[in-house]
N, C-alpha and C. Protein backbone atom coordinates (compact mmCIF):
# COMPACT_ATOMS: atom_id res chain seq x y z
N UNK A 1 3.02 -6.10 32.00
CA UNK A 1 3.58 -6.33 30.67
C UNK A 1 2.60 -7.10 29.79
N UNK A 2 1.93 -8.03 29.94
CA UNK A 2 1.03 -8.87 29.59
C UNK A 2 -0.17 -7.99 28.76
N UNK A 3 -0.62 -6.90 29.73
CA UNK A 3 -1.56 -6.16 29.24
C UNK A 3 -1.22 -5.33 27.88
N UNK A 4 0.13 -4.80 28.12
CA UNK A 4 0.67 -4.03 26.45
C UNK A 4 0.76 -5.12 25.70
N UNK A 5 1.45 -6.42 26.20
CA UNK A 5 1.00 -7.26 24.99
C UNK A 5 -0.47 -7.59 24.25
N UNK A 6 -1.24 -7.80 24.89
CA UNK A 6 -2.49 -7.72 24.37
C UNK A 6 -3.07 -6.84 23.13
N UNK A 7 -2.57 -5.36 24.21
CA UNK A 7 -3.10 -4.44 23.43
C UNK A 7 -2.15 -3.58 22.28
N UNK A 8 -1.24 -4.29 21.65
CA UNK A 8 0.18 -3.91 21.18
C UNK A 8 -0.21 -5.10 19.65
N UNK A 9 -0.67 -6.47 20.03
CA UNK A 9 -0.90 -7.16 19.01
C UNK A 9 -2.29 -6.84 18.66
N UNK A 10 -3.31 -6.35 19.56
CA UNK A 10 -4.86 -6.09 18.89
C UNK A 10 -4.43 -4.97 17.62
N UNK A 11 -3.66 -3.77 18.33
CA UNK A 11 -3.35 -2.63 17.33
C UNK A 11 -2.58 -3.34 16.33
N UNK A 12 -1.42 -4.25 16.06
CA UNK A 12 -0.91 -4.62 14.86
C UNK A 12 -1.92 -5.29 14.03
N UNK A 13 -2.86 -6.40 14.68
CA UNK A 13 -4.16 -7.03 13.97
C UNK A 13 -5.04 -5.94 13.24
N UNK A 14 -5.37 -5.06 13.80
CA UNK A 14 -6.73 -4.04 13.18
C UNK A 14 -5.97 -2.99 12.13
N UNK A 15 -4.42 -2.47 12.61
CA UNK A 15 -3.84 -1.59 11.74
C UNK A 15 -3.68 -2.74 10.22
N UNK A 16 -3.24 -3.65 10.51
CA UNK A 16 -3.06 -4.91 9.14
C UNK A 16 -4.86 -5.01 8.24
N UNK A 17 -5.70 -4.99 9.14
CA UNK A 17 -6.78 -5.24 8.57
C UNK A 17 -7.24 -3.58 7.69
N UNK A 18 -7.15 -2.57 8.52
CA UNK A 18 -7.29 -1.45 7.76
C UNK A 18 -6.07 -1.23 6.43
N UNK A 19 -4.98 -1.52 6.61
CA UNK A 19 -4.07 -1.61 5.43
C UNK A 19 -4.48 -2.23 4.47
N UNK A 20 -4.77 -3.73 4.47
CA UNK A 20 -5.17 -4.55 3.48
C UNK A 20 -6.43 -3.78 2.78
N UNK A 21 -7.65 -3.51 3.59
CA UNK A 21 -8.85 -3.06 2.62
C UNK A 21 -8.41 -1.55 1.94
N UNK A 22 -7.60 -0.89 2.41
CA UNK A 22 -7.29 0.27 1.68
C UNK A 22 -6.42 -0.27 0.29
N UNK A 23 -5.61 -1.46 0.43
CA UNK A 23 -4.73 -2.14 -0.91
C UNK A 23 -5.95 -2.75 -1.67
N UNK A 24 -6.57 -3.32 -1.36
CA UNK A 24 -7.76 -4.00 -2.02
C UNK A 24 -8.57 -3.04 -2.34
N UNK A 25 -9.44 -1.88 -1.64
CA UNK A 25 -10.04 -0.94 -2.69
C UNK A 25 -9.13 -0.05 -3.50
N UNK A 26 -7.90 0.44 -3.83
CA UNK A 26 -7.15 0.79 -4.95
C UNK A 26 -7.30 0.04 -6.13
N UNK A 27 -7.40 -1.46 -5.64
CA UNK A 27 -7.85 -2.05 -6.86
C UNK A 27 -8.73 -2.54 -7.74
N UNK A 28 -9.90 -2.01 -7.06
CA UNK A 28 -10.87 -1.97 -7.43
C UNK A 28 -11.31 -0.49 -8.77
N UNK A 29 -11.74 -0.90 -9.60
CA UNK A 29 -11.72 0.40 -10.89
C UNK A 29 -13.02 1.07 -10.34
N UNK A 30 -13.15 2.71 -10.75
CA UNK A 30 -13.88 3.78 -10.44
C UNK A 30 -13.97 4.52 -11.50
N UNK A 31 -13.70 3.71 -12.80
CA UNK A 31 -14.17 4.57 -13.93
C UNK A 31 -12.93 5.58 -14.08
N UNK A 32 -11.90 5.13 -13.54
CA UNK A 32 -10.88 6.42 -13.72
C UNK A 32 -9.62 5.46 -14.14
N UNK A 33 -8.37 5.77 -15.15
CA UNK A 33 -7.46 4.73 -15.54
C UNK A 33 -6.40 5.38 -14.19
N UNK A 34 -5.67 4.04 -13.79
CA UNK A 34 -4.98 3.68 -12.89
C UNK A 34 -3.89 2.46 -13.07
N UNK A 35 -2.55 2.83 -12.76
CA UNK A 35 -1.57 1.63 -13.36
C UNK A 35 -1.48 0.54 -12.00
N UNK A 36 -2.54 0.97 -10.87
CA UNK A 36 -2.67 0.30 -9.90
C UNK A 36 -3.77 -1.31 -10.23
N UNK A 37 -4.80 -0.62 -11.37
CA UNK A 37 -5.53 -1.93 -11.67
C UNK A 37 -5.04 -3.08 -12.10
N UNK A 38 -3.66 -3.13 -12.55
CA UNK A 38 -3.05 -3.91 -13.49
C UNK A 38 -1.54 -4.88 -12.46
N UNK A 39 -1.81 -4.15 -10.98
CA UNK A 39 -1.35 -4.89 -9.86
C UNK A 39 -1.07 -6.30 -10.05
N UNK A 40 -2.76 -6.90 -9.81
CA UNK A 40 -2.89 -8.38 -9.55
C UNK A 40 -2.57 -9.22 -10.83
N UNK A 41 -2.59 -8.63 -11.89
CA UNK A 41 -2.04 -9.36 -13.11
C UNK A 41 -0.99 -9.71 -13.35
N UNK A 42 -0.87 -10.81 -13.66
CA UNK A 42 0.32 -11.70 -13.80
C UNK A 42 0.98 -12.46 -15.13
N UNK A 43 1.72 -11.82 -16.10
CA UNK A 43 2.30 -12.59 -17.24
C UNK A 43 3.47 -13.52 -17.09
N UNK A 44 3.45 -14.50 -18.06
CA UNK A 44 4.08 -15.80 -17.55
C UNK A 44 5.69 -15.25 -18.29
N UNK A 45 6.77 -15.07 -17.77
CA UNK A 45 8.02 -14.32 -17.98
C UNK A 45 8.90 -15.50 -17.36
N UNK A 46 8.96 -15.92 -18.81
CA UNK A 46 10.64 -17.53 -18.24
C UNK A 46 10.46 -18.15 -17.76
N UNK A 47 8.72 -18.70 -17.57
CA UNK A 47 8.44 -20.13 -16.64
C UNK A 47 7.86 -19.19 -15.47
N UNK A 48 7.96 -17.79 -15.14
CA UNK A 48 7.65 -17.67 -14.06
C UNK A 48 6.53 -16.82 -13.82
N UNK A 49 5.56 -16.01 -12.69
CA UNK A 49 4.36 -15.74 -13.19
C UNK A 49 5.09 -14.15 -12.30
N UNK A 50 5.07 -12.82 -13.00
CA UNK A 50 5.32 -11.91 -12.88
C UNK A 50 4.70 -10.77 -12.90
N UNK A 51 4.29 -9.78 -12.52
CA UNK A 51 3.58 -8.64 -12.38
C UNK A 51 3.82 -7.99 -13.85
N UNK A 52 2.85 -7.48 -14.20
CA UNK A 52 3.20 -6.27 -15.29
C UNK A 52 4.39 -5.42 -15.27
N UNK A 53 3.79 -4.88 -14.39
CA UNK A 53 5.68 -3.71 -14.18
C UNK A 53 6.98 -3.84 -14.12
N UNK A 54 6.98 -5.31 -14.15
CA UNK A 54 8.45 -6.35 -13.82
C UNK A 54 8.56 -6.38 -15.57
N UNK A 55 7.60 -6.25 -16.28
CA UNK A 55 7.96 -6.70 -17.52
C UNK A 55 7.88 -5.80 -18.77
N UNK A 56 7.29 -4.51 -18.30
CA UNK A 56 6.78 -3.43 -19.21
C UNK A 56 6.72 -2.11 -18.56
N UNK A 57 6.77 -1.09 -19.00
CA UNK A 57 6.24 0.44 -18.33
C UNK A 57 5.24 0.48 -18.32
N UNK A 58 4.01 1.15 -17.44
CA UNK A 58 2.93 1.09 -17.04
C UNK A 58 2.85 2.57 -17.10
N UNK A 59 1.95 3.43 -17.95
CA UNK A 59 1.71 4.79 -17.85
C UNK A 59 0.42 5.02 -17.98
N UNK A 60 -0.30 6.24 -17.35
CA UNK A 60 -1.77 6.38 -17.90
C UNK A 60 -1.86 7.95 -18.28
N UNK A 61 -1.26 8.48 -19.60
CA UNK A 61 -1.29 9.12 -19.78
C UNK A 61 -2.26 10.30 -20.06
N UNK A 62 -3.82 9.58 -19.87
CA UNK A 62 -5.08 10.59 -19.40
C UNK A 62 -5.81 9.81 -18.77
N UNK A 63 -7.12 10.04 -18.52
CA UNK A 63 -7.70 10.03 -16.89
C UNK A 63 -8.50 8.42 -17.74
N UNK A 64 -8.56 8.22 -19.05
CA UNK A 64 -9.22 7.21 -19.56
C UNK A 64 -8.28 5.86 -20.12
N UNK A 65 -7.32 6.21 -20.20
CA UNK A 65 -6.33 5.24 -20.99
C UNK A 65 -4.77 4.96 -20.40
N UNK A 66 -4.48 4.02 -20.10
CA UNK A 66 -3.37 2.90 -19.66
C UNK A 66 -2.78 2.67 -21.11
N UNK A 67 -0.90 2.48 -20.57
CA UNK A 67 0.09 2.57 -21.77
C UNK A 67 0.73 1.53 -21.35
N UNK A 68 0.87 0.66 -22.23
CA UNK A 68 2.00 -0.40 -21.12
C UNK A 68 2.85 -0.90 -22.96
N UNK A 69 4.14 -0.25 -22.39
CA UNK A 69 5.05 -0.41 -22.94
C UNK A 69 6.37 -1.16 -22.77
N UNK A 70 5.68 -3.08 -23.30
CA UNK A 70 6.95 -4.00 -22.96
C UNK A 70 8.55 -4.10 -23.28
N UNK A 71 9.31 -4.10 -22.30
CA UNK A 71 10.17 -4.19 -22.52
C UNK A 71 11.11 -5.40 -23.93
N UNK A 72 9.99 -6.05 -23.92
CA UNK A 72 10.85 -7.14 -24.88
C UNK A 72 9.84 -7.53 -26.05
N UNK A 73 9.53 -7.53 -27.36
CA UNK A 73 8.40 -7.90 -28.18
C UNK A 73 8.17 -8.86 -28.11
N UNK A 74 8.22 -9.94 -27.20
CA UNK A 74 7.81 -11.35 -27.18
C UNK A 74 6.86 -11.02 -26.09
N UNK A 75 6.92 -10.16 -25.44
CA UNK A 75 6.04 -9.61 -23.93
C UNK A 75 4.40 -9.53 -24.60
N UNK A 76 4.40 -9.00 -25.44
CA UNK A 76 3.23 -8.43 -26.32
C UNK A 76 1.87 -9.44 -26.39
N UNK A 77 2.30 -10.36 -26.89
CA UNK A 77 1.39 -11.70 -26.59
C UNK A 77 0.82 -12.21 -25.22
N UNK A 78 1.83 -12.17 -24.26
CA UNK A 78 1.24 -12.50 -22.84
C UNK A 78 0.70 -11.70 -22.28
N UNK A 79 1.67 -10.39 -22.23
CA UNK A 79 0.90 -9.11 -21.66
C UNK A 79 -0.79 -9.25 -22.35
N UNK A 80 -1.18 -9.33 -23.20
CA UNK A 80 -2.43 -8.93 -24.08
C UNK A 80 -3.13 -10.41 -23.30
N UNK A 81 -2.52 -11.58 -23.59
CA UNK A 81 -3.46 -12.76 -22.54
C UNK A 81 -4.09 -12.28 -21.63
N UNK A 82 -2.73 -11.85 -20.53
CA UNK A 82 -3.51 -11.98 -19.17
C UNK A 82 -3.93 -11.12 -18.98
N UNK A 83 -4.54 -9.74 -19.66
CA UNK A 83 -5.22 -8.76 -19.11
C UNK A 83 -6.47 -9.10 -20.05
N UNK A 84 -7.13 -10.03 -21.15
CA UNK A 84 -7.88 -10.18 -21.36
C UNK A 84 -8.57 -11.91 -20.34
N UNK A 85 -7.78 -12.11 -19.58
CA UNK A 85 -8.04 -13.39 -19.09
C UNK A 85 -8.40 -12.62 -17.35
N UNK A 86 -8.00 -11.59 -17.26
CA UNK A 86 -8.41 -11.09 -15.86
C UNK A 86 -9.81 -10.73 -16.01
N UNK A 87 -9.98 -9.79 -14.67
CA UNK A 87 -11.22 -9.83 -14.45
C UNK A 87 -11.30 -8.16 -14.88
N UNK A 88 -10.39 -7.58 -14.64
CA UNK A 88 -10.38 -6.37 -15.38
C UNK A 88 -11.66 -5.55 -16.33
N UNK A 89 -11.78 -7.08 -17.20
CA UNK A 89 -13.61 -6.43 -18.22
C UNK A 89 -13.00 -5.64 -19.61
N UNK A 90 -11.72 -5.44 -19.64
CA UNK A 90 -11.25 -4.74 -20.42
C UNK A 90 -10.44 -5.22 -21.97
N UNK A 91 -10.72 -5.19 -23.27
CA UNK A 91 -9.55 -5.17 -24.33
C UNK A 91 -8.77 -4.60 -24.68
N UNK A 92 -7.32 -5.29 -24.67
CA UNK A 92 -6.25 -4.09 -24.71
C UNK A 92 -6.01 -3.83 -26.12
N UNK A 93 -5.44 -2.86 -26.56
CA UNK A 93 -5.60 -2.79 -28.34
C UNK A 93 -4.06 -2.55 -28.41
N UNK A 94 -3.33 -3.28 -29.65
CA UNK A 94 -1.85 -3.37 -29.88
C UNK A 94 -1.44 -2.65 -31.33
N UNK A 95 -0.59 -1.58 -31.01
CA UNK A 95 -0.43 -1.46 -32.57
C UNK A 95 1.51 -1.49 -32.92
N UNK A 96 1.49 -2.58 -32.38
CA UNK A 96 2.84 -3.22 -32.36
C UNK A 96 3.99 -2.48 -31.63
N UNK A 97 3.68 -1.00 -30.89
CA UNK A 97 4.68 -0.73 -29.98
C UNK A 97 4.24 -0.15 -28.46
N UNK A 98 3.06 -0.49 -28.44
CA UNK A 98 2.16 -0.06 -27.16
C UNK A 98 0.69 -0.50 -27.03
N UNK A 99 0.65 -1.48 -25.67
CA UNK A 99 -0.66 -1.76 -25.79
C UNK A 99 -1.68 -0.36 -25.34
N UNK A 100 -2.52 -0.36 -25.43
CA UNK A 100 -3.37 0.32 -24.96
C UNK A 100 -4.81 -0.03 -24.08
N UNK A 101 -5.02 0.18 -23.16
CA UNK A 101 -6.07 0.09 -22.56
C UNK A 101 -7.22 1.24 -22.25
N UNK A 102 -7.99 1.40 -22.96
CA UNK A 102 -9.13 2.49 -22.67
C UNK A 102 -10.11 1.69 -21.30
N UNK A 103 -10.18 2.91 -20.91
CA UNK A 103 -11.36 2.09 -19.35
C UNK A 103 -12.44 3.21 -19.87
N UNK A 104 -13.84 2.05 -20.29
CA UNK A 104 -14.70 2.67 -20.75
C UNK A 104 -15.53 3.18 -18.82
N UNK A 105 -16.02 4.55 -19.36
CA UNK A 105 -17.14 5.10 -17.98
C UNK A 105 -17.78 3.70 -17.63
N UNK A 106 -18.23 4.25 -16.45
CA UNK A 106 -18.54 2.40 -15.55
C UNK A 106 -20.21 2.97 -16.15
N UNK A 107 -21.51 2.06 -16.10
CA UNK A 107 -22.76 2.08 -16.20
C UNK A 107 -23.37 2.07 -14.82
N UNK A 108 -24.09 2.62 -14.39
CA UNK A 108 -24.79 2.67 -13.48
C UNK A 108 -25.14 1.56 -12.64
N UNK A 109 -25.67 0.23 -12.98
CA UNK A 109 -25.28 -1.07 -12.61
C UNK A 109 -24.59 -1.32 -12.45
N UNK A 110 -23.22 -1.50 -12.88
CA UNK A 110 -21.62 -1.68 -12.72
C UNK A 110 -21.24 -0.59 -11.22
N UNK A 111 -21.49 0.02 -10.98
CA UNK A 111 -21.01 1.36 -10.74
C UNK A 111 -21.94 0.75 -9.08
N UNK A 112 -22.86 0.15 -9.17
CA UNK A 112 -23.62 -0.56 -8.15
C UNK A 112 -23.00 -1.72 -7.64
N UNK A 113 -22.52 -2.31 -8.56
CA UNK A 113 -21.73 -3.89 -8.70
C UNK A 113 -20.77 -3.52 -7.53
N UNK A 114 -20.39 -2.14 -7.99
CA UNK A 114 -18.80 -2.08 -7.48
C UNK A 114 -18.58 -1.48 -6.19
N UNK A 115 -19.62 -0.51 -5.61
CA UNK A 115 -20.08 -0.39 -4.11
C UNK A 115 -20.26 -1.69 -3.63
N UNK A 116 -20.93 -2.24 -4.04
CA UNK A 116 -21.54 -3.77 -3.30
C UNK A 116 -20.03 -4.42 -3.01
N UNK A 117 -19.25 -4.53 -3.72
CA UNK A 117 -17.63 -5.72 -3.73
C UNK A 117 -17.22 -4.52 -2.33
N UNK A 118 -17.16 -3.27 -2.72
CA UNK A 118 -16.24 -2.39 -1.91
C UNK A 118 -16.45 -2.82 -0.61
N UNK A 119 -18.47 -3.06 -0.01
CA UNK A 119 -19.05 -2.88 1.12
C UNK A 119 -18.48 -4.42 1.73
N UNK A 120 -18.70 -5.30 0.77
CA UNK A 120 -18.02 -6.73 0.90
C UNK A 120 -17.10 -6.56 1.42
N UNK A 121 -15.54 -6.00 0.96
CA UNK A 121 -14.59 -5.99 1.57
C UNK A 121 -14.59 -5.16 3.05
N UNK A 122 -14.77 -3.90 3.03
CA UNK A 122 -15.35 -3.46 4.32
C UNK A 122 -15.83 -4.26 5.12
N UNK A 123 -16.45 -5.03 4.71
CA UNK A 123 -17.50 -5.93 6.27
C UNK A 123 -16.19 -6.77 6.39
N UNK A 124 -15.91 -7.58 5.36
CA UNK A 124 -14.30 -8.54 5.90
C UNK A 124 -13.63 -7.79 6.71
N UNK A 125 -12.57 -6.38 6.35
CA UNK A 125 -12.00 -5.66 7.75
C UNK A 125 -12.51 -5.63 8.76
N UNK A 126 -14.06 -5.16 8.80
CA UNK A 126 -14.32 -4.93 10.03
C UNK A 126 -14.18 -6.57 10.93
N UNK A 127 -14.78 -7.34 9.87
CA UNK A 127 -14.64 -9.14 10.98
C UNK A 127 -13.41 -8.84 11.53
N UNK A 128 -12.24 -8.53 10.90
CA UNK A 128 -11.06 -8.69 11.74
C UNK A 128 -10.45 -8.06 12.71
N UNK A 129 -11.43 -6.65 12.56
CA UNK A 129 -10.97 -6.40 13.29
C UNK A 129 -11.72 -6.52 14.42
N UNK A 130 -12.87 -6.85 14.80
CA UNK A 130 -13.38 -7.40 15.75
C UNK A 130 -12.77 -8.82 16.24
N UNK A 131 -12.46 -9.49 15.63
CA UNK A 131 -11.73 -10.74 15.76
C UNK A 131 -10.56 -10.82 16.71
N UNK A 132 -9.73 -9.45 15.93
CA UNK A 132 -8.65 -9.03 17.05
C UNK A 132 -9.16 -8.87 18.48
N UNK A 133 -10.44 -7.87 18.45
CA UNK A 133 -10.72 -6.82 19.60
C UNK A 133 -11.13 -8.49 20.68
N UNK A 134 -11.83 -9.78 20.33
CA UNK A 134 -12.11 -10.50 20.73
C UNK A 134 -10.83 -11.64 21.31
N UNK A 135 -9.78 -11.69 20.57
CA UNK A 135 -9.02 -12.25 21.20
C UNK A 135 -8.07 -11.65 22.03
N UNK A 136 -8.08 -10.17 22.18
CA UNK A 136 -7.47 -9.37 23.16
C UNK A 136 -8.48 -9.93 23.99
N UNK A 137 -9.51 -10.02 24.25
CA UNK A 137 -10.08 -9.90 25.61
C UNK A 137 -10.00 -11.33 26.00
N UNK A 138 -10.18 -12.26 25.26
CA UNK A 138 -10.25 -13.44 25.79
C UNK A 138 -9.17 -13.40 26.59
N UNK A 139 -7.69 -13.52 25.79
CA UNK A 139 -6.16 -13.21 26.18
C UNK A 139 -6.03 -13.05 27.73
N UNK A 140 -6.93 -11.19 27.94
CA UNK A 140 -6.99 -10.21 29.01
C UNK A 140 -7.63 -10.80 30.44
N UNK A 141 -8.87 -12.32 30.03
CA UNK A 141 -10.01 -12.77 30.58
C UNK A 141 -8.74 -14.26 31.31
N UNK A 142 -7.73 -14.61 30.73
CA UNK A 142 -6.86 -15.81 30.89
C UNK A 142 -6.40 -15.25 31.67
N UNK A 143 -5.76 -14.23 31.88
CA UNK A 143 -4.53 -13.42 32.73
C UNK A 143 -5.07 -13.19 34.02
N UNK A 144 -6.40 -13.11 34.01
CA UNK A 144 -7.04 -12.73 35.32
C UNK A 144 -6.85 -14.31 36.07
N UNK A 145 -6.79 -15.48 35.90
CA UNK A 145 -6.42 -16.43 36.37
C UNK A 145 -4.54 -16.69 36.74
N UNK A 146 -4.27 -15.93 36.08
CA UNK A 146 -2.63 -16.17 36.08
C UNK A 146 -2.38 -14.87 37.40
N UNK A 147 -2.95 -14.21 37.42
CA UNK A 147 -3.00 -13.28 38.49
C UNK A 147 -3.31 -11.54 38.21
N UNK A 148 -3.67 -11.57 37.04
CA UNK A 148 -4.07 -9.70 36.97
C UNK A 148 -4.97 -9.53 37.56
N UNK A 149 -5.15 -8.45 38.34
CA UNK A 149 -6.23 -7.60 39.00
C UNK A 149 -7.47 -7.77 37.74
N UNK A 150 -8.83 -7.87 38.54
CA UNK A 150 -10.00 -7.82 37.54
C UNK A 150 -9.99 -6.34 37.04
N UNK A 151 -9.36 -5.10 38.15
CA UNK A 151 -9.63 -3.96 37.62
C UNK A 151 -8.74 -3.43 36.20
N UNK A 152 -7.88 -4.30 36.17
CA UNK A 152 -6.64 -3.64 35.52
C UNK A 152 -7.07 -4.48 33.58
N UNK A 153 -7.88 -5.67 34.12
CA UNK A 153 -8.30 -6.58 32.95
C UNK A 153 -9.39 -5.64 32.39
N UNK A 154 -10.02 -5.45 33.33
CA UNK A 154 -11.36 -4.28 32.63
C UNK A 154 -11.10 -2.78 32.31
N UNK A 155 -9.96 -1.99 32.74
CA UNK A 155 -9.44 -0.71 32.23
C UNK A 155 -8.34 -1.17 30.65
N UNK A 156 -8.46 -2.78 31.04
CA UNK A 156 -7.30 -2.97 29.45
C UNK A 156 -8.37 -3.14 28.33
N UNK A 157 -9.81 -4.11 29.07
CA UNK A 157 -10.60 -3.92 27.80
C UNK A 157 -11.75 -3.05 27.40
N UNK A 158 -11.58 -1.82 28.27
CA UNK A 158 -11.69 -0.32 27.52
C UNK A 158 -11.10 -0.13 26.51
N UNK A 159 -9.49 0.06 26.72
CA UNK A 159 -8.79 0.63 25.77
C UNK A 159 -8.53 -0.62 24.49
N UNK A 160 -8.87 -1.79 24.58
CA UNK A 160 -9.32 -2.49 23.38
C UNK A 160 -10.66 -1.92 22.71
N UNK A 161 -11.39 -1.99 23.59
CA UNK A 161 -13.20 -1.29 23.15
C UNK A 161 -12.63 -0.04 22.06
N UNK A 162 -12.08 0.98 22.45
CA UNK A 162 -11.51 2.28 22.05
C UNK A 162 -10.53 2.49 20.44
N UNK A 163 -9.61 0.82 20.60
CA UNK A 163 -9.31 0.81 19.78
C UNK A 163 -9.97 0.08 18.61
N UNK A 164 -10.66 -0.82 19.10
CA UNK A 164 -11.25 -1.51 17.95
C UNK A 164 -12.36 0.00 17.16
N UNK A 165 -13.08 0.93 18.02
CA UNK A 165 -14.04 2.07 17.32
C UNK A 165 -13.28 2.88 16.61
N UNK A 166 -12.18 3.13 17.02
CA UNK A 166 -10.94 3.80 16.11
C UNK A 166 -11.06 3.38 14.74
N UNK A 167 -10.49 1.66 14.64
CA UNK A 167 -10.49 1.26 13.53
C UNK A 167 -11.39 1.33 12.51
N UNK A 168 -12.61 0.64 13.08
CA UNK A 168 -13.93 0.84 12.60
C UNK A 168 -14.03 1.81 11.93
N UNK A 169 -14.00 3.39 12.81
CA UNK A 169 -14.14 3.78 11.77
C UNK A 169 -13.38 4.94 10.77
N UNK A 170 -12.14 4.11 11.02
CA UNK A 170 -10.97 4.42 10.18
C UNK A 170 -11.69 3.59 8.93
N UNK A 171 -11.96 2.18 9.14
CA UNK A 171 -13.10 1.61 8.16
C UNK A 171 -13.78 2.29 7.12
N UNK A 172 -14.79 2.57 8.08
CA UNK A 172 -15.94 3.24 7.79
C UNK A 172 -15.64 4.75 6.43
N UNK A 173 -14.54 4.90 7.16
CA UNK A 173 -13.94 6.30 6.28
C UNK A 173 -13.40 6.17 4.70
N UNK A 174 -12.58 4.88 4.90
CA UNK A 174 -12.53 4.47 3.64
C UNK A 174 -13.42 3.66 2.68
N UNK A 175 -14.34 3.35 3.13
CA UNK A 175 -15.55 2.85 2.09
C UNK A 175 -16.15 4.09 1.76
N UNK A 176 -16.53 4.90 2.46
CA UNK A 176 -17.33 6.16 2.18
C UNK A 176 -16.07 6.69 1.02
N UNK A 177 -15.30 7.00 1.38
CA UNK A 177 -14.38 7.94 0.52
C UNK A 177 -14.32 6.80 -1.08
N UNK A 178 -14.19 5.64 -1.36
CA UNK A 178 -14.28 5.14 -2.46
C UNK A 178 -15.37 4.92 -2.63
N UNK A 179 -16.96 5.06 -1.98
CA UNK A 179 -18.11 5.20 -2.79
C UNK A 179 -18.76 6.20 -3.21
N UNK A 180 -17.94 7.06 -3.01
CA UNK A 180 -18.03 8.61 -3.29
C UNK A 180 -17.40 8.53 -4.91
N UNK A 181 -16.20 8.10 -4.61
CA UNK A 181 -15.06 7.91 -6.37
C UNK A 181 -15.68 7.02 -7.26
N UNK A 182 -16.52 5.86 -6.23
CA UNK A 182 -16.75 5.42 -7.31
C UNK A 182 -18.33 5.88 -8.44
N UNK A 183 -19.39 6.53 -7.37
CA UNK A 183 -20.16 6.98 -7.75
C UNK A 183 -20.15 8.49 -8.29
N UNK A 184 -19.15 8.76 -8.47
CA UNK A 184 -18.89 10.03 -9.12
C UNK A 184 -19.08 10.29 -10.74
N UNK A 185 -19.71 10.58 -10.82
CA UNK A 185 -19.97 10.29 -13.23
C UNK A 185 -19.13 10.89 -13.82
C-alpha cells in the first residue's frame, strides 16, 4: 500500500505542476486578443478586489480587439485603472459604453521577451516535477527500513522514473506548442 501511495501523490504533484504551466501560458499574450489575458486583473468592486468578468462582459469580437462591457457606469473608471496599471502593455480606449482594447502585433523582440518568460515557466514545472519524482523516492528509500523488499522499492522507482518522463514531456509539449503561437506573425 505504501508504494501506491508514493506513486499516487508523485502523479497528483507532476499532474498539478503540468496544469498550472498550461494556466500560466494561456496567459501569457501571442499577439492574438483573448478574454483569458484579462484573468489576473483585478478591479476594486465595494472595497473588494474582483476579476473583470465578475464586473463586466468580456468579448473579443476579432482576432485583434477585446470588448469589455461594464455592468454598472461607475465600473468604467476602475476597469480602465487596472488594465492600464497591469502588465498587460496595453491602453484601453472608452467611448462611454465599451471599453476597448486593441492588442497591437507583438515586435520581434517582444515576441523573444515572451518565449524567454514561457521557457522560464517551463523550467519552474519541470523543478516540480522533479521535486515530486525526488520525494517519491526518498519516501520509497524510508520504507525500505520500515520493511519493503529492496526489489519492490526499485521496481516502484522505475515507475516514478517513467512517470516523471511522461510529465516532462507532457512539458516539453506545451512550451513547444505556445512557441510556435507565439512566434507565428
Amino acid at each position: 500500500m505504501e508504494v501506491k501511495e508514493y506513486l499516487d501523490n508523485a502523479t497528483d504533484s507532476m499532474e498539478l505542476a503540468v496544469e498550472y504551466l498550461d494556466d500560466t501560458l494561456s496567459h501569457i499574450r501571442a499577439g492574438k486578443a483573448s478574454a483569458k489575458l484579462l484573468d489576473g486583473i483585478r478591479v476594486d468592486y465595494y472595497g473588494s478586489q474582483a476579476p473583470i468578468s465578475n464586473v463586466a462582459n468580456v468579448s473579443v469580437p476579432d482576432a485583434r480587439t477585446i470588448a469589455i462591457t461594464p455592468w454598472e457606469k461607475s465600473m468604467f473608471k476602475e476597469i480602465e485603472k487596472a488594465i492600464i496599471n497591469s502588465e498587460l502593455g496595453v491602453t484601453p480606449e472608452n467611448n462611454g459604453e465599451v471599453i476597448r482594447i486593441c492588442i497591437p502585433p507583438l515586435t520581434e523582440e517582444r515576441r523573444k521577451q515572451l518565449v524567454k518568460q514561457c521557457k522560464g515557466e517551463a523550467e519552474n514545472a519541470k523543478v516540480s516535477v522533479r521535486n515530486a519524482r525526488r520525494e517519491a523516492i526518498d519516501g520509497l528509500k524510508k520504507e525500505i527500513k520500515k520493511g519493503l523488499s529492496e526489489d519492490s522499492e526499485k521496481d516502484a522507482e522505475t515507475e516514478v522514473q517513467k512517470l516523471h518522463d511522461k510529465y516532462l514531456k507532457k512539458i516539453d509539449e506545451l512550451f513547444a506548442a505556445k512557441e510556435k503561437e507565439i512566434l507565428t506573425v
